[in-house]
Protein backbone atom coordinates (compact mmCIF):
# COMPACT_ATOMS: atom_id res chain seq x y z
CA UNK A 1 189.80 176.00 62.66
CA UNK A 2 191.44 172.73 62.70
CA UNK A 3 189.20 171.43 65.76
CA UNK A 4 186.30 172.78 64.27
CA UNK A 5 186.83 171.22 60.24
CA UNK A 6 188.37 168.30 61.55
CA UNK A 7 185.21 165.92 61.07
CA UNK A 8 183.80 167.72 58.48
CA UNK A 9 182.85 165.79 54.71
CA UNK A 10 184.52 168.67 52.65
CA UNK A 11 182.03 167.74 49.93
CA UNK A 12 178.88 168.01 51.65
CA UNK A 13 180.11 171.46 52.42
CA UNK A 14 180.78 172.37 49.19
CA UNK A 15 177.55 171.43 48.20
CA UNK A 16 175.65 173.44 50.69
CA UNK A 17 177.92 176.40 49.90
CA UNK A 18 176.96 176.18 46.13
CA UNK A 19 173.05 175.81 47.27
CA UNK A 20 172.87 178.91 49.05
CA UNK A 21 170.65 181.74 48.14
CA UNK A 22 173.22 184.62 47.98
CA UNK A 23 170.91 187.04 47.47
CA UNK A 24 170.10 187.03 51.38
CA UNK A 25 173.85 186.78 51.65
CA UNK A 26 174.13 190.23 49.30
CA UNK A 27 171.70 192.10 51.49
CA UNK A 28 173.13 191.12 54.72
CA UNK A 29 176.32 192.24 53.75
CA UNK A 30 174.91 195.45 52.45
CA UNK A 31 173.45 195.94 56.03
CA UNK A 32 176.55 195.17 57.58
CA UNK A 33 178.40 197.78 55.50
CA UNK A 34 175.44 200.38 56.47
CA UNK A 35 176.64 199.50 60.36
CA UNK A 36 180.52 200.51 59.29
CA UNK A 37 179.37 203.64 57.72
CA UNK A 38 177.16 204.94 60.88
CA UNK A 39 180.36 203.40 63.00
CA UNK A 40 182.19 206.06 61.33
CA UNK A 41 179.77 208.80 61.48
CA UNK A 42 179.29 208.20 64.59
CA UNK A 43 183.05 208.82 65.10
CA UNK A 44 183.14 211.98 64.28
CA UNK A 45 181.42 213.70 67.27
CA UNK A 46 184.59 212.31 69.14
CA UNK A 47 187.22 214.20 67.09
CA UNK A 48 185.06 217.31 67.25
CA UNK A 49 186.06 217.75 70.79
CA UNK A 50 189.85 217.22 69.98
CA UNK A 51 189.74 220.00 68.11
CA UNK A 52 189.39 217.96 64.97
CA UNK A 53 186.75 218.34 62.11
CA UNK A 54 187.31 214.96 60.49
CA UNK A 55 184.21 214.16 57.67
CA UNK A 56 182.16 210.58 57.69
CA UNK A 57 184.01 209.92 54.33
CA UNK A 58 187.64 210.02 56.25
CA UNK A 59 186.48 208.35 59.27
CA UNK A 60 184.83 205.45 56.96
CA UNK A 61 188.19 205.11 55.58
CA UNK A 62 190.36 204.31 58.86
CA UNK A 63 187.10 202.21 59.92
CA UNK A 64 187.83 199.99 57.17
CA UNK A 65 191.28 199.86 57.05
CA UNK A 66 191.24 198.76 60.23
CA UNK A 67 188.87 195.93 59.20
CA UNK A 68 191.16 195.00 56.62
CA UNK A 69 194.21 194.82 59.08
CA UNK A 70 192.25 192.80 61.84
CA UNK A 71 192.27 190.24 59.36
CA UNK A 72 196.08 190.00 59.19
CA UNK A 73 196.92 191.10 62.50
CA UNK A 74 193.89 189.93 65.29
CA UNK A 75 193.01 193.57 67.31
CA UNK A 76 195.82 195.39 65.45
CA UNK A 77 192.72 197.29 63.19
CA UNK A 78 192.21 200.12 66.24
CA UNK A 79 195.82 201.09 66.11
CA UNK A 80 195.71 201.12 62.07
CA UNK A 81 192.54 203.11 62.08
CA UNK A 82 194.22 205.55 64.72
CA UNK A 83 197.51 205.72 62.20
CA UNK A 84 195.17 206.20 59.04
CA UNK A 85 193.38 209.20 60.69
CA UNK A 86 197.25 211.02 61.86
CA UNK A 87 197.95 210.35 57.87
CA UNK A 88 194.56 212.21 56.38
CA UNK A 89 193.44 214.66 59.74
CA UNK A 90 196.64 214.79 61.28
CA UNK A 91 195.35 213.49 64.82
CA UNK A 92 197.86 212.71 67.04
CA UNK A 93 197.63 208.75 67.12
CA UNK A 94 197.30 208.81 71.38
CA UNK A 95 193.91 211.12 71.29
CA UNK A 96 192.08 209.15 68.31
CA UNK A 97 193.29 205.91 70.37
CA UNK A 98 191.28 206.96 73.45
CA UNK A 99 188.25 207.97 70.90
CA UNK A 100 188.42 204.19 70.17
CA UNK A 101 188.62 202.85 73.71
CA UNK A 102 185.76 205.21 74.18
CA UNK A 103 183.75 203.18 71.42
CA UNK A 104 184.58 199.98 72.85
CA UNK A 105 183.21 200.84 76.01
CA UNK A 106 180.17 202.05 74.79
CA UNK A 107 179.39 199.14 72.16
CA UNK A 108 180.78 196.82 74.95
CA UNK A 109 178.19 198.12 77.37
CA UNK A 110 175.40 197.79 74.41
CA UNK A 111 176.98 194.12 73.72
CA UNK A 112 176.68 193.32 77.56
CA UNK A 113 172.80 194.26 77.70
CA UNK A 114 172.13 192.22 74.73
CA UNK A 115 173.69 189.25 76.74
CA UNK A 116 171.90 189.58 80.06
CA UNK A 117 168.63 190.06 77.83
CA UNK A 118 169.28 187.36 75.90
CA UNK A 119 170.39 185.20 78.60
CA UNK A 120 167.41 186.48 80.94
CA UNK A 121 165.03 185.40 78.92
CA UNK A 122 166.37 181.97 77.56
CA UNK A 123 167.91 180.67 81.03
CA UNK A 124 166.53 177.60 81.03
CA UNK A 125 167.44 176.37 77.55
CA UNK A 126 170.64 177.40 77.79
CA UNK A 127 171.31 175.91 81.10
CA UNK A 128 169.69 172.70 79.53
CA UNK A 129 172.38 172.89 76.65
CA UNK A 130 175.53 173.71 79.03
CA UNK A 131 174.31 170.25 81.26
CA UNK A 132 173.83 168.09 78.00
CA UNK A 133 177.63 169.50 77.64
CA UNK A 134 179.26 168.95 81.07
CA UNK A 135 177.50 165.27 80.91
CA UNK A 136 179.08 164.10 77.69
CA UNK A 137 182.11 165.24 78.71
CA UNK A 138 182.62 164.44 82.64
CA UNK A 139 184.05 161.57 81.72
CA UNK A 140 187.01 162.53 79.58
CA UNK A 141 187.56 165.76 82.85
CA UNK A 142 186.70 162.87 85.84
CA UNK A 143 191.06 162.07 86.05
CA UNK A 144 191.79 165.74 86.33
CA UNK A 145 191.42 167.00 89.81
CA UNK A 146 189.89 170.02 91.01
CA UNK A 147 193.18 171.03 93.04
CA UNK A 148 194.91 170.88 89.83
CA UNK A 149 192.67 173.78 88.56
CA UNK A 150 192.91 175.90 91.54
CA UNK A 151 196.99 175.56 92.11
CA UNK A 152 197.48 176.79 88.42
CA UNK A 153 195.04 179.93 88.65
CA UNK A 154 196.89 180.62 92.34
CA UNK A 155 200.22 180.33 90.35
CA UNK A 156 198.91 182.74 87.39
CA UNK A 157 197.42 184.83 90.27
CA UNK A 158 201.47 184.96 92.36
CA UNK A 159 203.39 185.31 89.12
CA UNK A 160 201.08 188.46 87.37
CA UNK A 161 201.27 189.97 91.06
CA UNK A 162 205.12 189.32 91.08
CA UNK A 163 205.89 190.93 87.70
CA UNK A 164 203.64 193.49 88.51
CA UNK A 165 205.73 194.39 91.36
CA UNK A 166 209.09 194.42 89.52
CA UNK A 167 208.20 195.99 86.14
CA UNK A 168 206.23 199.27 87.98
CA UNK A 169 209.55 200.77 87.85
CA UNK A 170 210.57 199.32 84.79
CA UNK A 171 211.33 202.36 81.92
CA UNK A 172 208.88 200.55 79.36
CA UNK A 173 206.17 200.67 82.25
CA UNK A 174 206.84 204.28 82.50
CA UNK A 175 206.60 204.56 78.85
CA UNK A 176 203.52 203.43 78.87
CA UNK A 177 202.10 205.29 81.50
CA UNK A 178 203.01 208.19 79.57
CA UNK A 179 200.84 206.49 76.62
CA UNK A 180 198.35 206.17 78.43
CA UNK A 181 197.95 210.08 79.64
CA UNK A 182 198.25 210.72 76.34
CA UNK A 183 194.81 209.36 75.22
CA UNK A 184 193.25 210.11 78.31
CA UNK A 185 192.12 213.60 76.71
CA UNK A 186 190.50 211.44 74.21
CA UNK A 187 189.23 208.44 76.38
CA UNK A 188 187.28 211.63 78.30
CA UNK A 189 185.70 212.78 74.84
CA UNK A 190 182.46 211.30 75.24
CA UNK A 191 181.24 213.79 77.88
CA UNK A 192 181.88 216.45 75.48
CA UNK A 193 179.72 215.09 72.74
CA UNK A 194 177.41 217.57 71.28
CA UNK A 195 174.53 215.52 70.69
CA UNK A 196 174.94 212.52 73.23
CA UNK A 197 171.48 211.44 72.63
CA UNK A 198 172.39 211.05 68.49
CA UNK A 199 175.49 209.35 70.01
CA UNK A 200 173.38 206.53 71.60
CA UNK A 201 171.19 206.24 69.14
CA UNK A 202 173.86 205.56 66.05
CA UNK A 203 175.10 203.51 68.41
CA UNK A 204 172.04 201.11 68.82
CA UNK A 205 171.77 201.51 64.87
CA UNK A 206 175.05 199.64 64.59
CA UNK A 207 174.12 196.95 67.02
CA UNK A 208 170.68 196.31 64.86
CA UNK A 209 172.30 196.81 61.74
CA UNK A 210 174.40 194.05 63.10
CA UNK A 211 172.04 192.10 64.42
CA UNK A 212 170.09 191.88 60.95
CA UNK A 213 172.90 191.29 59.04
CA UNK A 214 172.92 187.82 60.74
CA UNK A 215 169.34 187.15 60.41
CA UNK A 216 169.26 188.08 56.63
CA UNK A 217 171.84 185.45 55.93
CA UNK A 218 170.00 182.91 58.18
CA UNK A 219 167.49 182.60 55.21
CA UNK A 220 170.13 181.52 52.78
CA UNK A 221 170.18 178.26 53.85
CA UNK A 222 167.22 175.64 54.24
CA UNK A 223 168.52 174.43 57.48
CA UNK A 224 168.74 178.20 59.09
CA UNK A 225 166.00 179.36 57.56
CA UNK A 226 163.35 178.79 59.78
CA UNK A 227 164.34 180.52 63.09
CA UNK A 228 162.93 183.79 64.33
CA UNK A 229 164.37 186.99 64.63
CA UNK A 230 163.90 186.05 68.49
CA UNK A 231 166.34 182.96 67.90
CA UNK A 232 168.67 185.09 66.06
CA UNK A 233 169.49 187.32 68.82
CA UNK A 234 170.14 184.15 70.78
CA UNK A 235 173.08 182.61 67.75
CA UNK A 236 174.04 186.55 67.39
CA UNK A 237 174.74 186.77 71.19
CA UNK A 238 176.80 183.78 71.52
CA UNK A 239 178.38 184.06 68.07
CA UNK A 240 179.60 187.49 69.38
CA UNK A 241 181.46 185.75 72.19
CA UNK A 242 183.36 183.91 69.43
CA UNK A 243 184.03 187.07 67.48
CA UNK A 244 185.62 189.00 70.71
CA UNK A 245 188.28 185.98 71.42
CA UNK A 246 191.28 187.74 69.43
CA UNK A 247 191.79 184.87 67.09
CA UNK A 248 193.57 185.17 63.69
CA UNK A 249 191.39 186.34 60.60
CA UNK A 250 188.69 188.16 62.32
CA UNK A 251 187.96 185.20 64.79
CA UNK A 252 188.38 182.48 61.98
CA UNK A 253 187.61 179.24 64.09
CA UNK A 254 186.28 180.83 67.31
CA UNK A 255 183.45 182.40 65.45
CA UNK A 256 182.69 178.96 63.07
CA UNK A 257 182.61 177.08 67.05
CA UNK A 258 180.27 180.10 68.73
CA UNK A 259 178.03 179.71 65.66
CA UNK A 260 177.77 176.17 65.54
CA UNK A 261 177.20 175.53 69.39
CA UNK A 262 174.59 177.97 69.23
CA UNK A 263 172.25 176.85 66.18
CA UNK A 264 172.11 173.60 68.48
CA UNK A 265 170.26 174.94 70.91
CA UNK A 266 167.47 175.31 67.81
CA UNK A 267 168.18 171.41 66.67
CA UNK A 268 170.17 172.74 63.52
CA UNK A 269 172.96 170.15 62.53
CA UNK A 270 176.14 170.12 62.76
CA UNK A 271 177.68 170.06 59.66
CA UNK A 272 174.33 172.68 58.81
CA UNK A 273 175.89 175.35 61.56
CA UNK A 274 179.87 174.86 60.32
CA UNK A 275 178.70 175.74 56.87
CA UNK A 276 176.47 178.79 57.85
CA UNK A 277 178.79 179.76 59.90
CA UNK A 278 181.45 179.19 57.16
CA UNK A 279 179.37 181.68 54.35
CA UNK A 280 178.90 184.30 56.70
CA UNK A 281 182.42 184.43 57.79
CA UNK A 282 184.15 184.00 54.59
CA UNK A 283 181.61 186.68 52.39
CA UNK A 284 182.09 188.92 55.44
CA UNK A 285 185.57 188.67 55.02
CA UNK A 286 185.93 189.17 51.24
CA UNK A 287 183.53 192.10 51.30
CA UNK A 288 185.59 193.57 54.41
CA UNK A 289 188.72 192.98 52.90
CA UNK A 290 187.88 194.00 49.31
CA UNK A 291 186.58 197.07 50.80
CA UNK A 292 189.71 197.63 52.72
CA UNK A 293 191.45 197.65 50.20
CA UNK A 294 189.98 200.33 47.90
CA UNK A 295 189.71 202.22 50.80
CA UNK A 296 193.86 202.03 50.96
CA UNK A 297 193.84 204.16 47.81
CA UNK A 298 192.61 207.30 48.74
CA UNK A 299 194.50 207.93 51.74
CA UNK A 300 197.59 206.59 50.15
CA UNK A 301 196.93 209.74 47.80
CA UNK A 302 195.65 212.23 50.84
CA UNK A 303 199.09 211.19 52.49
CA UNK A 304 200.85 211.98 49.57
CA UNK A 305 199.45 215.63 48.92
CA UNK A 306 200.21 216.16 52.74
CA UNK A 307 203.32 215.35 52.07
CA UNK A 308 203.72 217.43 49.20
């Protein structure tokens, strides 16, 4: 964050903030909750073969919770959402943790098509942008030497081999191991889905859903509002990058950079990419977060009539 603001006229900012059309804003955000719902709908065909009928309504509420955490804790949402379904479904937390892994493998394998398309077909502009880069920069790298690079990764490379060797007997590493059997059953989940072809598709819905939200909101300010949907899946594909680096508050800084470097490529400014960049984070925070938080309501009440 602090690299990113550092240069920025805080009043300028302001002012672009202020002259935003929130209504694009609004329906963005209303498409990105749409994705969270069909996230957890989509869910629920992986509980099914646990043994566990667990409704869209539940599953919406550990997705968002676990929103809501990620924001406080960077990746800690999957373990909250796995701890909010053991309080309202009673799933044991290692079998709804391997339903999420199983997620993340499928949206990262989604994710990693949109990059190679994206990439594919915008080579050239991209490799134009990453020169322009390198060149205004050789000569703050030129004192560094190449050796230097390759003797630290061969020292990261002896020392992760070396403690690799001495903790594989290690009680904590056998702990884990155990962990890790113990979600297996629901890492394996997906070949058991009923309707697999239902499963791909909500999962493309999410990805558009997604990729729409970011292309409503590009029309809420002057200097965004021109590019394509083609263009957007170019800022959305390289503004995901920035939102997968586990950085506090969601990718607060990471995501601003990502964002920024990629409007660029389309001759946006600056100061014009920080602050679109800035709206969409922050509103997607305070409607994640606000949703979170009603959401921590009714399973603080289903855990207490479990309890009772």
């Amino acid at each position: 964050m602090y690299f990113v603001f550092k240069g920025i006229e805080w009043s300028e900012l302001s002012q672009k903030l202020q002259g935003a059309n929130y209504y694009w804003i609004a329906l963005g955000m209303f498409v990105g909750v749409i994705s969270h719902w069909v996230r957890a709908w989509r869910a629920t065909a992986l509980y099914k073969p646990l043994g566990f009928k667990v409704s869209s309504l539940h599953s919406f509420y550990a997705v968002m919770v676990g929103y809501l955490v990620n924001y406080i804790i960077p990746r800690a949402g999957e373990v909250s959402r796995c701890a909010v379904l053991n309080k309202t479904n009673d799933i044991p937390v290692q079998k709804s943790l391997g339903t999420v892994i199983t997620e993340r493998i499928v949206d990262m394998a989604i994710l990693l098509c949109i990059l190679l398309l994206v990439f594919a077909m915008n080579v050239q502009l991209i490799l134009q942008y990453v020169n322009m880069q390198l060149q205004s920069r050789a000569g703050a790298d030129s004192s560094v030497s190449k050796f230097v690079y390759i003797g630290i990764a061969l020292l990261v490379i002896a020392a992760g081999w070396f403690l690799i060797k001495r903790m594989a007997s290690h009680p904590l590493v056998q702990k884990i191991k155990q962990v890790l059997t113990g979600f297996a059953e629901g890492l394996l989940t997906i070949r058991s889905v009923a309707n697999p072809v239902l499963f791909l598709f909500q999962s493309l819905v999410i990805w558009l859903c997604y990729i729409l939200m970011m292309y409503f909101c590009l029309f809420a300010l002057n200097a965004t509002s021109f590019l394509s949907f083609y263009d957007t899946l170019i800022v959305f594909a390289i503004g995901t990058l920035g939102m997968i680096i586990p950085a506090p508050a969601a990718g607060a800084g990471t995501y601003h950079f990502a964002v920024m470097q990629s409007l660029l490529l389309f001759g946006v400014a600056e100061s014009d990419g920080i602050a679109f960049a800035t709206l969409v984070h922050g509103v997607q925070m305070i409607v994640l977060m606000a949703i979170g938080i009603v959401c921590c309501i009714p399973v603080f009440l289903l855990r207490k009539k479990v309890t009772e």
